[in-house]
Protein backbone atom coordinates (compact mmCIF):
# COMPACT_ATOMS: atom_id res chain seq x y z
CA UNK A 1 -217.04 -156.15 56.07
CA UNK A 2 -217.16 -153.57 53.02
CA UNK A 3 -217.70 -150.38 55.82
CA UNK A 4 -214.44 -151.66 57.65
CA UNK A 5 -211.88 -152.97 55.51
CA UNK A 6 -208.82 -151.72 58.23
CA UNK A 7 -210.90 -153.70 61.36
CA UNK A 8 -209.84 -157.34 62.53
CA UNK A 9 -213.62 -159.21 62.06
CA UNK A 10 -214.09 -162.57 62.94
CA UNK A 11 -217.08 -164.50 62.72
CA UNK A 12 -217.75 -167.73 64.75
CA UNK A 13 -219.53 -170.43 65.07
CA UNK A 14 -221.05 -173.37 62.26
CA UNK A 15 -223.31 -173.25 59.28
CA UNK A 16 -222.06 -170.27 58.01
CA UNK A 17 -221.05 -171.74 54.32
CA UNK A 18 -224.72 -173.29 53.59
CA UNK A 19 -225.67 -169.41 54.61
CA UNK A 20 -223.44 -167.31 52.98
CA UNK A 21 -221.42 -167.73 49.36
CA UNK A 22 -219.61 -164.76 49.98
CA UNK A 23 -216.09 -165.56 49.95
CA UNK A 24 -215.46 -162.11 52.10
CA UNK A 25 -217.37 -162.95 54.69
CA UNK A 26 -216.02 -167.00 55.01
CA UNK A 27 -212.54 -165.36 55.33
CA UNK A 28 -213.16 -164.33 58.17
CA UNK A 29 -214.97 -167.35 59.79
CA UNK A 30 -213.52 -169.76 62.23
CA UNK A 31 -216.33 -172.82 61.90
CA UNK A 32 -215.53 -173.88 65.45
CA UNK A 33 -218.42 -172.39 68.19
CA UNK A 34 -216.43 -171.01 71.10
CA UNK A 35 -217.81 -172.03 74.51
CA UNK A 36 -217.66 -171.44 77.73
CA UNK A 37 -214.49 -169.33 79.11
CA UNK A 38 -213.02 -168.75 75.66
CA UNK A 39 -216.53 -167.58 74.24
CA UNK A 40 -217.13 -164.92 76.95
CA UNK A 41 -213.23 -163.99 76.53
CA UNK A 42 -214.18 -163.69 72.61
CA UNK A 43 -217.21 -161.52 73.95
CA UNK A 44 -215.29 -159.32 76.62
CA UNK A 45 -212.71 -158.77 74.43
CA UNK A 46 -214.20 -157.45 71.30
CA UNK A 47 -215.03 -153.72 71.00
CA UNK A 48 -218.31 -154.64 69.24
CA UNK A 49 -220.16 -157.36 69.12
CA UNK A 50 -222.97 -157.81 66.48
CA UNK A 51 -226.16 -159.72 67.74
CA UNK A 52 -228.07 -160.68 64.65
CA UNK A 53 -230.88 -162.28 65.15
CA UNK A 54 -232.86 -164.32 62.30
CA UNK A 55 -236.41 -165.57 61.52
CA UNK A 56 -236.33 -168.21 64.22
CA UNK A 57 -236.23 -165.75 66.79
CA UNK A 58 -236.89 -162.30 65.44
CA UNK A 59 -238.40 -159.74 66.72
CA UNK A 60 -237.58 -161.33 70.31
CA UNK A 61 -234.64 -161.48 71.81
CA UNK A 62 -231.89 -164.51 71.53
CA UNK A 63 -229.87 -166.22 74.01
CA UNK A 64 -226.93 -164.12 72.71
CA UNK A 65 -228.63 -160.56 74.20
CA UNK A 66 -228.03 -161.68 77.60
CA UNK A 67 -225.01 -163.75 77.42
CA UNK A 68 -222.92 -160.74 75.23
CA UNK A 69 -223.54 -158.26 78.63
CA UNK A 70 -222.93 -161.20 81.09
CA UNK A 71 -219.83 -161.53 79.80
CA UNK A 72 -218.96 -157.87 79.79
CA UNK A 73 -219.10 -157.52 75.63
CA UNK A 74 -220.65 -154.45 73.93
CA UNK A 75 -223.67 -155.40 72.37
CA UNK A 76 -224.76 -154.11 68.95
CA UNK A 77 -228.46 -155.67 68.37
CA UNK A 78 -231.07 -155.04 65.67
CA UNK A 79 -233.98 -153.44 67.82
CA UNK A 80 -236.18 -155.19 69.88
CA UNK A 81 -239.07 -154.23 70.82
CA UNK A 82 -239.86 -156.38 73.64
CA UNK A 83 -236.82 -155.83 75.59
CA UNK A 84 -235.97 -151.93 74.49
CA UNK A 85 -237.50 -151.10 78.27
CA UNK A 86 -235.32 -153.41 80.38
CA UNK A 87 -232.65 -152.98 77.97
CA UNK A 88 -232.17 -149.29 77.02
CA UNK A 89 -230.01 -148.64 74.22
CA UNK A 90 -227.24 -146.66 75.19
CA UNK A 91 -227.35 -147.44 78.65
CA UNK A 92 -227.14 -151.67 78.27
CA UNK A 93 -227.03 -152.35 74.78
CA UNK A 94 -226.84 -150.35 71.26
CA UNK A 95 -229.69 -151.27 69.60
CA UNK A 96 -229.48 -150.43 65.55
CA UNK A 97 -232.81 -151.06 63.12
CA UNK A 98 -230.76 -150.93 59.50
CA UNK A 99 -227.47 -151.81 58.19
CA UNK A 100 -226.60 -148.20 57.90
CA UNK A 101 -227.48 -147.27 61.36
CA UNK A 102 -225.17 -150.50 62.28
CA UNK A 103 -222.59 -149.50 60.18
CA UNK A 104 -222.95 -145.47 61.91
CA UNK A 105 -222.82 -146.82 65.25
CA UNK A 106 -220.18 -148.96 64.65
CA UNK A 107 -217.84 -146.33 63.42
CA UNK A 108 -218.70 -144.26 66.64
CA UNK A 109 -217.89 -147.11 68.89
CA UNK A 110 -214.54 -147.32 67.17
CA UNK A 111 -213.97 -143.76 67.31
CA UNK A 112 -214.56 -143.47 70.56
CA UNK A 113 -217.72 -141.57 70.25
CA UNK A 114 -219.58 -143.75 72.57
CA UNK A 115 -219.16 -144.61 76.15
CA UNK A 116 -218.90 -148.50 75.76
CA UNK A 117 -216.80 -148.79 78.74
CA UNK A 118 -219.83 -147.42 80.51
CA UNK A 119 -222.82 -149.38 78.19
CA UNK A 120 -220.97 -152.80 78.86
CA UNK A 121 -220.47 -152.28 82.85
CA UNK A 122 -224.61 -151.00 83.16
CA UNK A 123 -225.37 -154.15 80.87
CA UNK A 124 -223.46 -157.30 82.57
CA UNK A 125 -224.77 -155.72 86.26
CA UNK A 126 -228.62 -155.88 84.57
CA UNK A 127 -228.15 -159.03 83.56
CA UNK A 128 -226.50 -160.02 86.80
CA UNK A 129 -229.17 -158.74 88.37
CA UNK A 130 -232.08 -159.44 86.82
CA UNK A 131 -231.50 -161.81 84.09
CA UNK A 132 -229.99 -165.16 86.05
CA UNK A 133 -231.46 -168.41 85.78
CA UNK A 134 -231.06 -167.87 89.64
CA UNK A 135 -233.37 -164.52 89.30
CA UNK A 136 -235.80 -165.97 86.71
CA UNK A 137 -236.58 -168.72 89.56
CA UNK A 138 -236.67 -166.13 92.34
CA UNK A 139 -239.48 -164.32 90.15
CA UNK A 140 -241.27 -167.62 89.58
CA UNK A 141 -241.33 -169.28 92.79
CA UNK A 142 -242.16 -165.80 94.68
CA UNK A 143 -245.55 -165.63 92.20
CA UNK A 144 -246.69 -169.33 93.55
């Protein structure tokens, strides 16, 4: 929030305030967790969004990697190792591995430095592709 005092954050979804004391950060949080066609509007419509992923799931991959691409969003996600060969950043995803590499490609996405137009079509037709439940079962019931 301190790297981009002129951008128009939000941050969504509950739990936040037994997280964070920060009274910055709660400023800009709406408690309610958008679903369905208003969270992948939220998604599309964002130039970045940042995919932060915590000790319940780190250093795999969350729900939110697919569903930010499936949705058409531009996906800024700390690095994962697991999924940085299906997911290639720059081509599906921007993948950063500190706060000031976040902050660095954030600034070039808002810039304009960085095809995201490009990075968010390649990543919602992988995970069209490949990433479905449909496609998950295809893959299962094909090795039976």
């Amino acid at each position: 929030i301190d790297a981009f005092p002129e951008a128009s954050i939000k941050i969504w979804g509950p739990s936040w305030d037994r997280r964070c004391n920060d009274k910055r950060v709660l400023s800009k949080w709406t408690r309610r967790a958008p679903e369905g066609n208003d969270f992948a509007k939220i998604l599309r419509s964002s130039r970045v969004n940042l995919n932060v992923t915590d000790h319940t799931n780190g250093p795999g991959a969350n729900m939110r990697f697919f569903e930010i691409p499936m949705a058409g969003g531009l996906q800024l996600a700390r690095y994962c190792g697991e999924m940085a060969d299906e997911f290639q950043h720059g081509k599906h995803v921007l993948y950063y591995r500190s706060l000031n590499e976040a902050i660095k490609i954030t600034r070039d996405v808002l810039h304009g430095s960085i095809d995201e137009k490009s990075i968010r079509a390649e990543g919602h037709d992988l995970v069209q592709r490949e990433h479905t439940y449909q496609a998950r079962a295809r893959t299962l019931l094909a090795g039976l």
